[in-house]
N, C-alpha and C. Protein backbone atom coordinates (compact mmCIF):
# COMPACT_ATOMS: atom_id res chain seq x y z
N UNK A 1 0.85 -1.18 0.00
CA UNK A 1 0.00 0.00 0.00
C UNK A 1 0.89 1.24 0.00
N UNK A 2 0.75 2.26 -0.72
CA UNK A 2 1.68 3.28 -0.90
C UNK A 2 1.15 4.45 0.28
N UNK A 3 2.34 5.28 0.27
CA UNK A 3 2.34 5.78 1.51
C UNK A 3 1.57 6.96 1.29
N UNK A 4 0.42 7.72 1.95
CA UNK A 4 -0.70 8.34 2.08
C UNK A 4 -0.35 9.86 2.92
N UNK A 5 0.31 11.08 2.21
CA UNK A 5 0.22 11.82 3.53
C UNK A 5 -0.40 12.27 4.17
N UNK A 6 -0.89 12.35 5.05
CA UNK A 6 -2.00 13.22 6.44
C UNK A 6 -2.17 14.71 5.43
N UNK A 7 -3.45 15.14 5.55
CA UNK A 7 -3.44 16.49 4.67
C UNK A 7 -3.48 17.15 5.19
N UNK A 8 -3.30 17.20 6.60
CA UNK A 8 -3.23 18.35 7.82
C UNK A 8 -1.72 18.27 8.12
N UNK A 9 -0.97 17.64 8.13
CA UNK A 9 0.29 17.38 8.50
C UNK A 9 1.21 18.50 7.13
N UNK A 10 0.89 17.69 6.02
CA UNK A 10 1.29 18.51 4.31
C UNK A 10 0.72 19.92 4.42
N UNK A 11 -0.22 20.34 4.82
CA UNK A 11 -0.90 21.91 4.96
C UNK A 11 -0.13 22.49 5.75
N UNK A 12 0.47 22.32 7.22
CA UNK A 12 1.61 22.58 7.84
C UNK A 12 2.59 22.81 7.45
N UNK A 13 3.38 22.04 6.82
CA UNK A 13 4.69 22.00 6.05
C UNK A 13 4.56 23.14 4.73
N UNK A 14 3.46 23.08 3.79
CA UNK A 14 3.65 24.14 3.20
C UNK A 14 3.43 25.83 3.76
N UNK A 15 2.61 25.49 5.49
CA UNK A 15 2.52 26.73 5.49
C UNK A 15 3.55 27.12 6.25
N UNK A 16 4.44 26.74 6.70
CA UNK A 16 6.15 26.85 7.13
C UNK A 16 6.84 27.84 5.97
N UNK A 17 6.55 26.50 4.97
CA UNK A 17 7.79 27.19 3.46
C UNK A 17 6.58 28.57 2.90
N UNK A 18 5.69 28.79 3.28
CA UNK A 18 4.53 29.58 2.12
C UNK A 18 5.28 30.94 3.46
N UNK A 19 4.43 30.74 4.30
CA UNK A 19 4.44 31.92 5.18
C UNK A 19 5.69 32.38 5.81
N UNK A 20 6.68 31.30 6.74
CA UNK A 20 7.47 31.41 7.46
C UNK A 20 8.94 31.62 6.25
N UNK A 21 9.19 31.18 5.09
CA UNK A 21 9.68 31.29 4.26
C UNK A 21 10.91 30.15 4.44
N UNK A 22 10.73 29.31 4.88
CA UNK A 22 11.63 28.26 5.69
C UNK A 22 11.69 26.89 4.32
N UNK A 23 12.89 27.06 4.13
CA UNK A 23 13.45 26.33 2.94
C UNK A 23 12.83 24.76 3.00
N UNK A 24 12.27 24.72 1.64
CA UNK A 24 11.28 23.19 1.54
C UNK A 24 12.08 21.96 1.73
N UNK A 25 13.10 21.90 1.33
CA UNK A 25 13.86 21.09 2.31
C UNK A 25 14.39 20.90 3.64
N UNK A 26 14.56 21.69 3.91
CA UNK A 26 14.34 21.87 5.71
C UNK A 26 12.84 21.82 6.27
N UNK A 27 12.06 21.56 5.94
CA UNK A 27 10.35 21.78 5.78
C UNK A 27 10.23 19.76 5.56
N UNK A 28 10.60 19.52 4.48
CA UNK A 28 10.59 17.61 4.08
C UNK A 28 11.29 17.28 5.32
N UNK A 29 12.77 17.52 5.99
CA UNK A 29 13.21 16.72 6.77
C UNK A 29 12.64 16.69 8.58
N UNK A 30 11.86 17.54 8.30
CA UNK A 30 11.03 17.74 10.12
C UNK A 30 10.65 16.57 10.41
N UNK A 31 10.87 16.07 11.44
CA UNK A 31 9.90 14.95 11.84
C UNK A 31 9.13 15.59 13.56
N UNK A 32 8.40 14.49 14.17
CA UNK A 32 7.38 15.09 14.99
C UNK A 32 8.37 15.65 16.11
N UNK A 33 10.00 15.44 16.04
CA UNK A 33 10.71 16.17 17.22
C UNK A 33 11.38 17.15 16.77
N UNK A 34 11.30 17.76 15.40
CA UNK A 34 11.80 18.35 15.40
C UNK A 34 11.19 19.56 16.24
N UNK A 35 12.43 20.41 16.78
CA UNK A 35 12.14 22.10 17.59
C UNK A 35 11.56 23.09 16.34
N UNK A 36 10.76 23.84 16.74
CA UNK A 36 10.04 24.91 15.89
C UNK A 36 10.60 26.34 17.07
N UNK A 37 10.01 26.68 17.83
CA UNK A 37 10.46 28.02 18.57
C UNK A 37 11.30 27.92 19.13
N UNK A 38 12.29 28.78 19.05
CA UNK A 38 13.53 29.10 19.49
C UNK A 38 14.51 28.37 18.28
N UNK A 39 13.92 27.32 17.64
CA UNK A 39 15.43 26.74 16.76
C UNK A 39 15.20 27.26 15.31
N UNK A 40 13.73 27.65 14.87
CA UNK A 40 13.86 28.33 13.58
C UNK A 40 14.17 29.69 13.87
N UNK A 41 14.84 30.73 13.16
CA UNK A 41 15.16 31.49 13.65
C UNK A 41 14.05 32.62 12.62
N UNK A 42 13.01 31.56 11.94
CA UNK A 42 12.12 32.54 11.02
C UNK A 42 10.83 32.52 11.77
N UNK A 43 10.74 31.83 13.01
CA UNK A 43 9.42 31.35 13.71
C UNK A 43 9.80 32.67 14.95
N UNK A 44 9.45 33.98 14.73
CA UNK A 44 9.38 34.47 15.92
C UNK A 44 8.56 34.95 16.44
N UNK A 45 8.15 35.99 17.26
CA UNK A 45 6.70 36.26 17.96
C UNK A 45 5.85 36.94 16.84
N UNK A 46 6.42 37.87 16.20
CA UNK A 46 5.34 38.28 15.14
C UNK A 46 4.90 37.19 13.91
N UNK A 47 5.85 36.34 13.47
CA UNK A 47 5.51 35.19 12.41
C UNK A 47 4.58 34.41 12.93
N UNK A 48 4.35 34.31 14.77
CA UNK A 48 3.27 33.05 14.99
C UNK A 48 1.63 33.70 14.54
N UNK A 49 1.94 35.15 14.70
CA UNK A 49 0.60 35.48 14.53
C UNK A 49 0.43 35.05 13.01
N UNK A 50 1.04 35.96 11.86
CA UNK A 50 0.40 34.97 10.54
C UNK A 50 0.43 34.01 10.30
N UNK A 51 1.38 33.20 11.18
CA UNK A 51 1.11 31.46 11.38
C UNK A 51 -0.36 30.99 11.39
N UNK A 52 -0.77 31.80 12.44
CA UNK A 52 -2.12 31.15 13.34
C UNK A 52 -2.93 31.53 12.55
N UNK A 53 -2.95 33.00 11.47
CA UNK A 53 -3.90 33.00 11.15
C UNK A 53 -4.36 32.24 9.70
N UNK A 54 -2.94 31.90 8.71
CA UNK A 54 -3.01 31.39 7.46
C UNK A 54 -3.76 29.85 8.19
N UNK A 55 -3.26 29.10 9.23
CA UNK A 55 -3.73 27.97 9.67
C UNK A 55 -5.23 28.21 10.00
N UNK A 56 -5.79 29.20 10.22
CA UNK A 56 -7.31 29.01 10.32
C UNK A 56 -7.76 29.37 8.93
N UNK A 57 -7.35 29.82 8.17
CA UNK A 57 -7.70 30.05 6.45
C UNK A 57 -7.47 29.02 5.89
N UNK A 58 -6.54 28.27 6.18
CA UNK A 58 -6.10 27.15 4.83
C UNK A 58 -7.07 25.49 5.90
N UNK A 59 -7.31 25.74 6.68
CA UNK A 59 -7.69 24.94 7.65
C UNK A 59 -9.11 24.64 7.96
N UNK A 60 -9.48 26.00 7.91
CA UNK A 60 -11.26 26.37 8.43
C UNK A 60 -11.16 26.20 9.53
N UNK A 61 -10.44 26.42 10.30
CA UNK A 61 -10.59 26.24 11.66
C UNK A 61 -10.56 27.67 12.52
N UNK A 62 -10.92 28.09 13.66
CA UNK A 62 -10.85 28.69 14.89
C UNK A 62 -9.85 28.46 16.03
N UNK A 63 -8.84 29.34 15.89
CA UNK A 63 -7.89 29.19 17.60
C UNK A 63 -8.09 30.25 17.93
N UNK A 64 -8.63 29.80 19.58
CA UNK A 64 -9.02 31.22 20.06
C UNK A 64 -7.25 31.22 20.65
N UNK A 65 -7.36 32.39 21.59
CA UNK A 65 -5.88 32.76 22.45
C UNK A 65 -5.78 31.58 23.46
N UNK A 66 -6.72 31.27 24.14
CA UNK A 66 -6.12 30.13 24.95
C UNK A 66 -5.83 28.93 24.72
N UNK A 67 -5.87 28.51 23.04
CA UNK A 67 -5.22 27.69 22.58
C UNK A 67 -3.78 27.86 22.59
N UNK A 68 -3.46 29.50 22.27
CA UNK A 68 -1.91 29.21 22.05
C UNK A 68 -1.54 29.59 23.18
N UNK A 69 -0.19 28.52 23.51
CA UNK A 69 0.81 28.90 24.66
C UNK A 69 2.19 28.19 24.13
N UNK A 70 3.04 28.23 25.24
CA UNK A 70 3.95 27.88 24.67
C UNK A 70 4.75 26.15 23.93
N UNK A 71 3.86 25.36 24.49
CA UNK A 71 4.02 24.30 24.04
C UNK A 71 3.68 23.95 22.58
N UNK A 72 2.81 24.69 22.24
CA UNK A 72 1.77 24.77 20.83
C UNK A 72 3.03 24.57 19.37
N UNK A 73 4.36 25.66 19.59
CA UNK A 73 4.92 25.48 18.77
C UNK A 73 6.83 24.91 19.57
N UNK A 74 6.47 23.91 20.04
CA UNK A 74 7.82 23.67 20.61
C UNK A 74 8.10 22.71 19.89
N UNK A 75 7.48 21.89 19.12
CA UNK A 75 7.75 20.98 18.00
C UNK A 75 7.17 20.65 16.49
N UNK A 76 7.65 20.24 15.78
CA UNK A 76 6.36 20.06 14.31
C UNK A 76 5.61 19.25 15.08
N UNK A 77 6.04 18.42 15.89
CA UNK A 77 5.07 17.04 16.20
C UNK A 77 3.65 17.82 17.03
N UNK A 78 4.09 18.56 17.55
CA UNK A 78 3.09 19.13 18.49
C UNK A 78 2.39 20.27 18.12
N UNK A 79 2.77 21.10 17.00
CA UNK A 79 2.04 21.77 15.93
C UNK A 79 1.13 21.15 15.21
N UNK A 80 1.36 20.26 14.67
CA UNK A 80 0.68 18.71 13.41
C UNK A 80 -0.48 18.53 14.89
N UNK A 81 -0.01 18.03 15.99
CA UNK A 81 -1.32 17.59 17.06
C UNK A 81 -2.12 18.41 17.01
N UNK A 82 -1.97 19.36 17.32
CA UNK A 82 -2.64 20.79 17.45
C UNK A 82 -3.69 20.72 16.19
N UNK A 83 -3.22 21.03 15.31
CA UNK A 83 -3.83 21.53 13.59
C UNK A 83 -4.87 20.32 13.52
N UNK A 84 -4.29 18.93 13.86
CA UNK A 84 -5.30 17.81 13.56
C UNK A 84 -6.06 17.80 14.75
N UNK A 85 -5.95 17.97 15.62
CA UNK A 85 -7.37 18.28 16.39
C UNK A 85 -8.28 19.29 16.33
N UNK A 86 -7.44 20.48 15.96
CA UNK A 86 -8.81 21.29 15.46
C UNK A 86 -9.82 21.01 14.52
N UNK A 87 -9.12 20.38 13.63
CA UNK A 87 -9.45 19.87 12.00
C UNK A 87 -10.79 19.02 12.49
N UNK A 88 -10.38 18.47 13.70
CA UNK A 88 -11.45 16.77 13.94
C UNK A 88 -12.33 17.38 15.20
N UNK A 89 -12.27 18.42 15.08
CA UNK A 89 -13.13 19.83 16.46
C UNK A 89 -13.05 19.08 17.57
């Protein structure tokens, strides 16, 4: 069976390279540990806001503020959790 990507996981990754401007190969090699805040140095406090908001546009989804804190972007793995639970409300 060929391998299937998550379309919430792929919507992430392009909105890294779309918004954050973070090279698509550095974007392919993330896995769920990779660090996002503090180790990209394109992920900073003003980029999370058009983060959050292209992710409720490309997403259809709603994050209010007390969704985000700081754990939200401490990994892709835990970004991808995030995005796919909103996705599944």
């Amino acid at each position: 069976m060929p391998f299937v990507a998550d379309p919430t996981e792929t919507a992430i990754r392009e909105l890294l390279v779309d918004v954050l401007g973070v090279a698509p190969a550095t974007v392919a090699a993330m896995t769920d540990d990779t660090p996002l805040f503090g180790a990209l140095p394109e992920l900073d406090s003003m980029a999370v806001a058009g983060l959050l908001t292209e992710m409720e546009d490309r997403l259809d989804i709603m994050i209010d503020d007390d969704d985000v804190d700081g754990d939200l972007f401490e990994s892709f793995g835990s970004l991808v959790a995030f995005a796919k639970a909103k996705v599944a409300g």
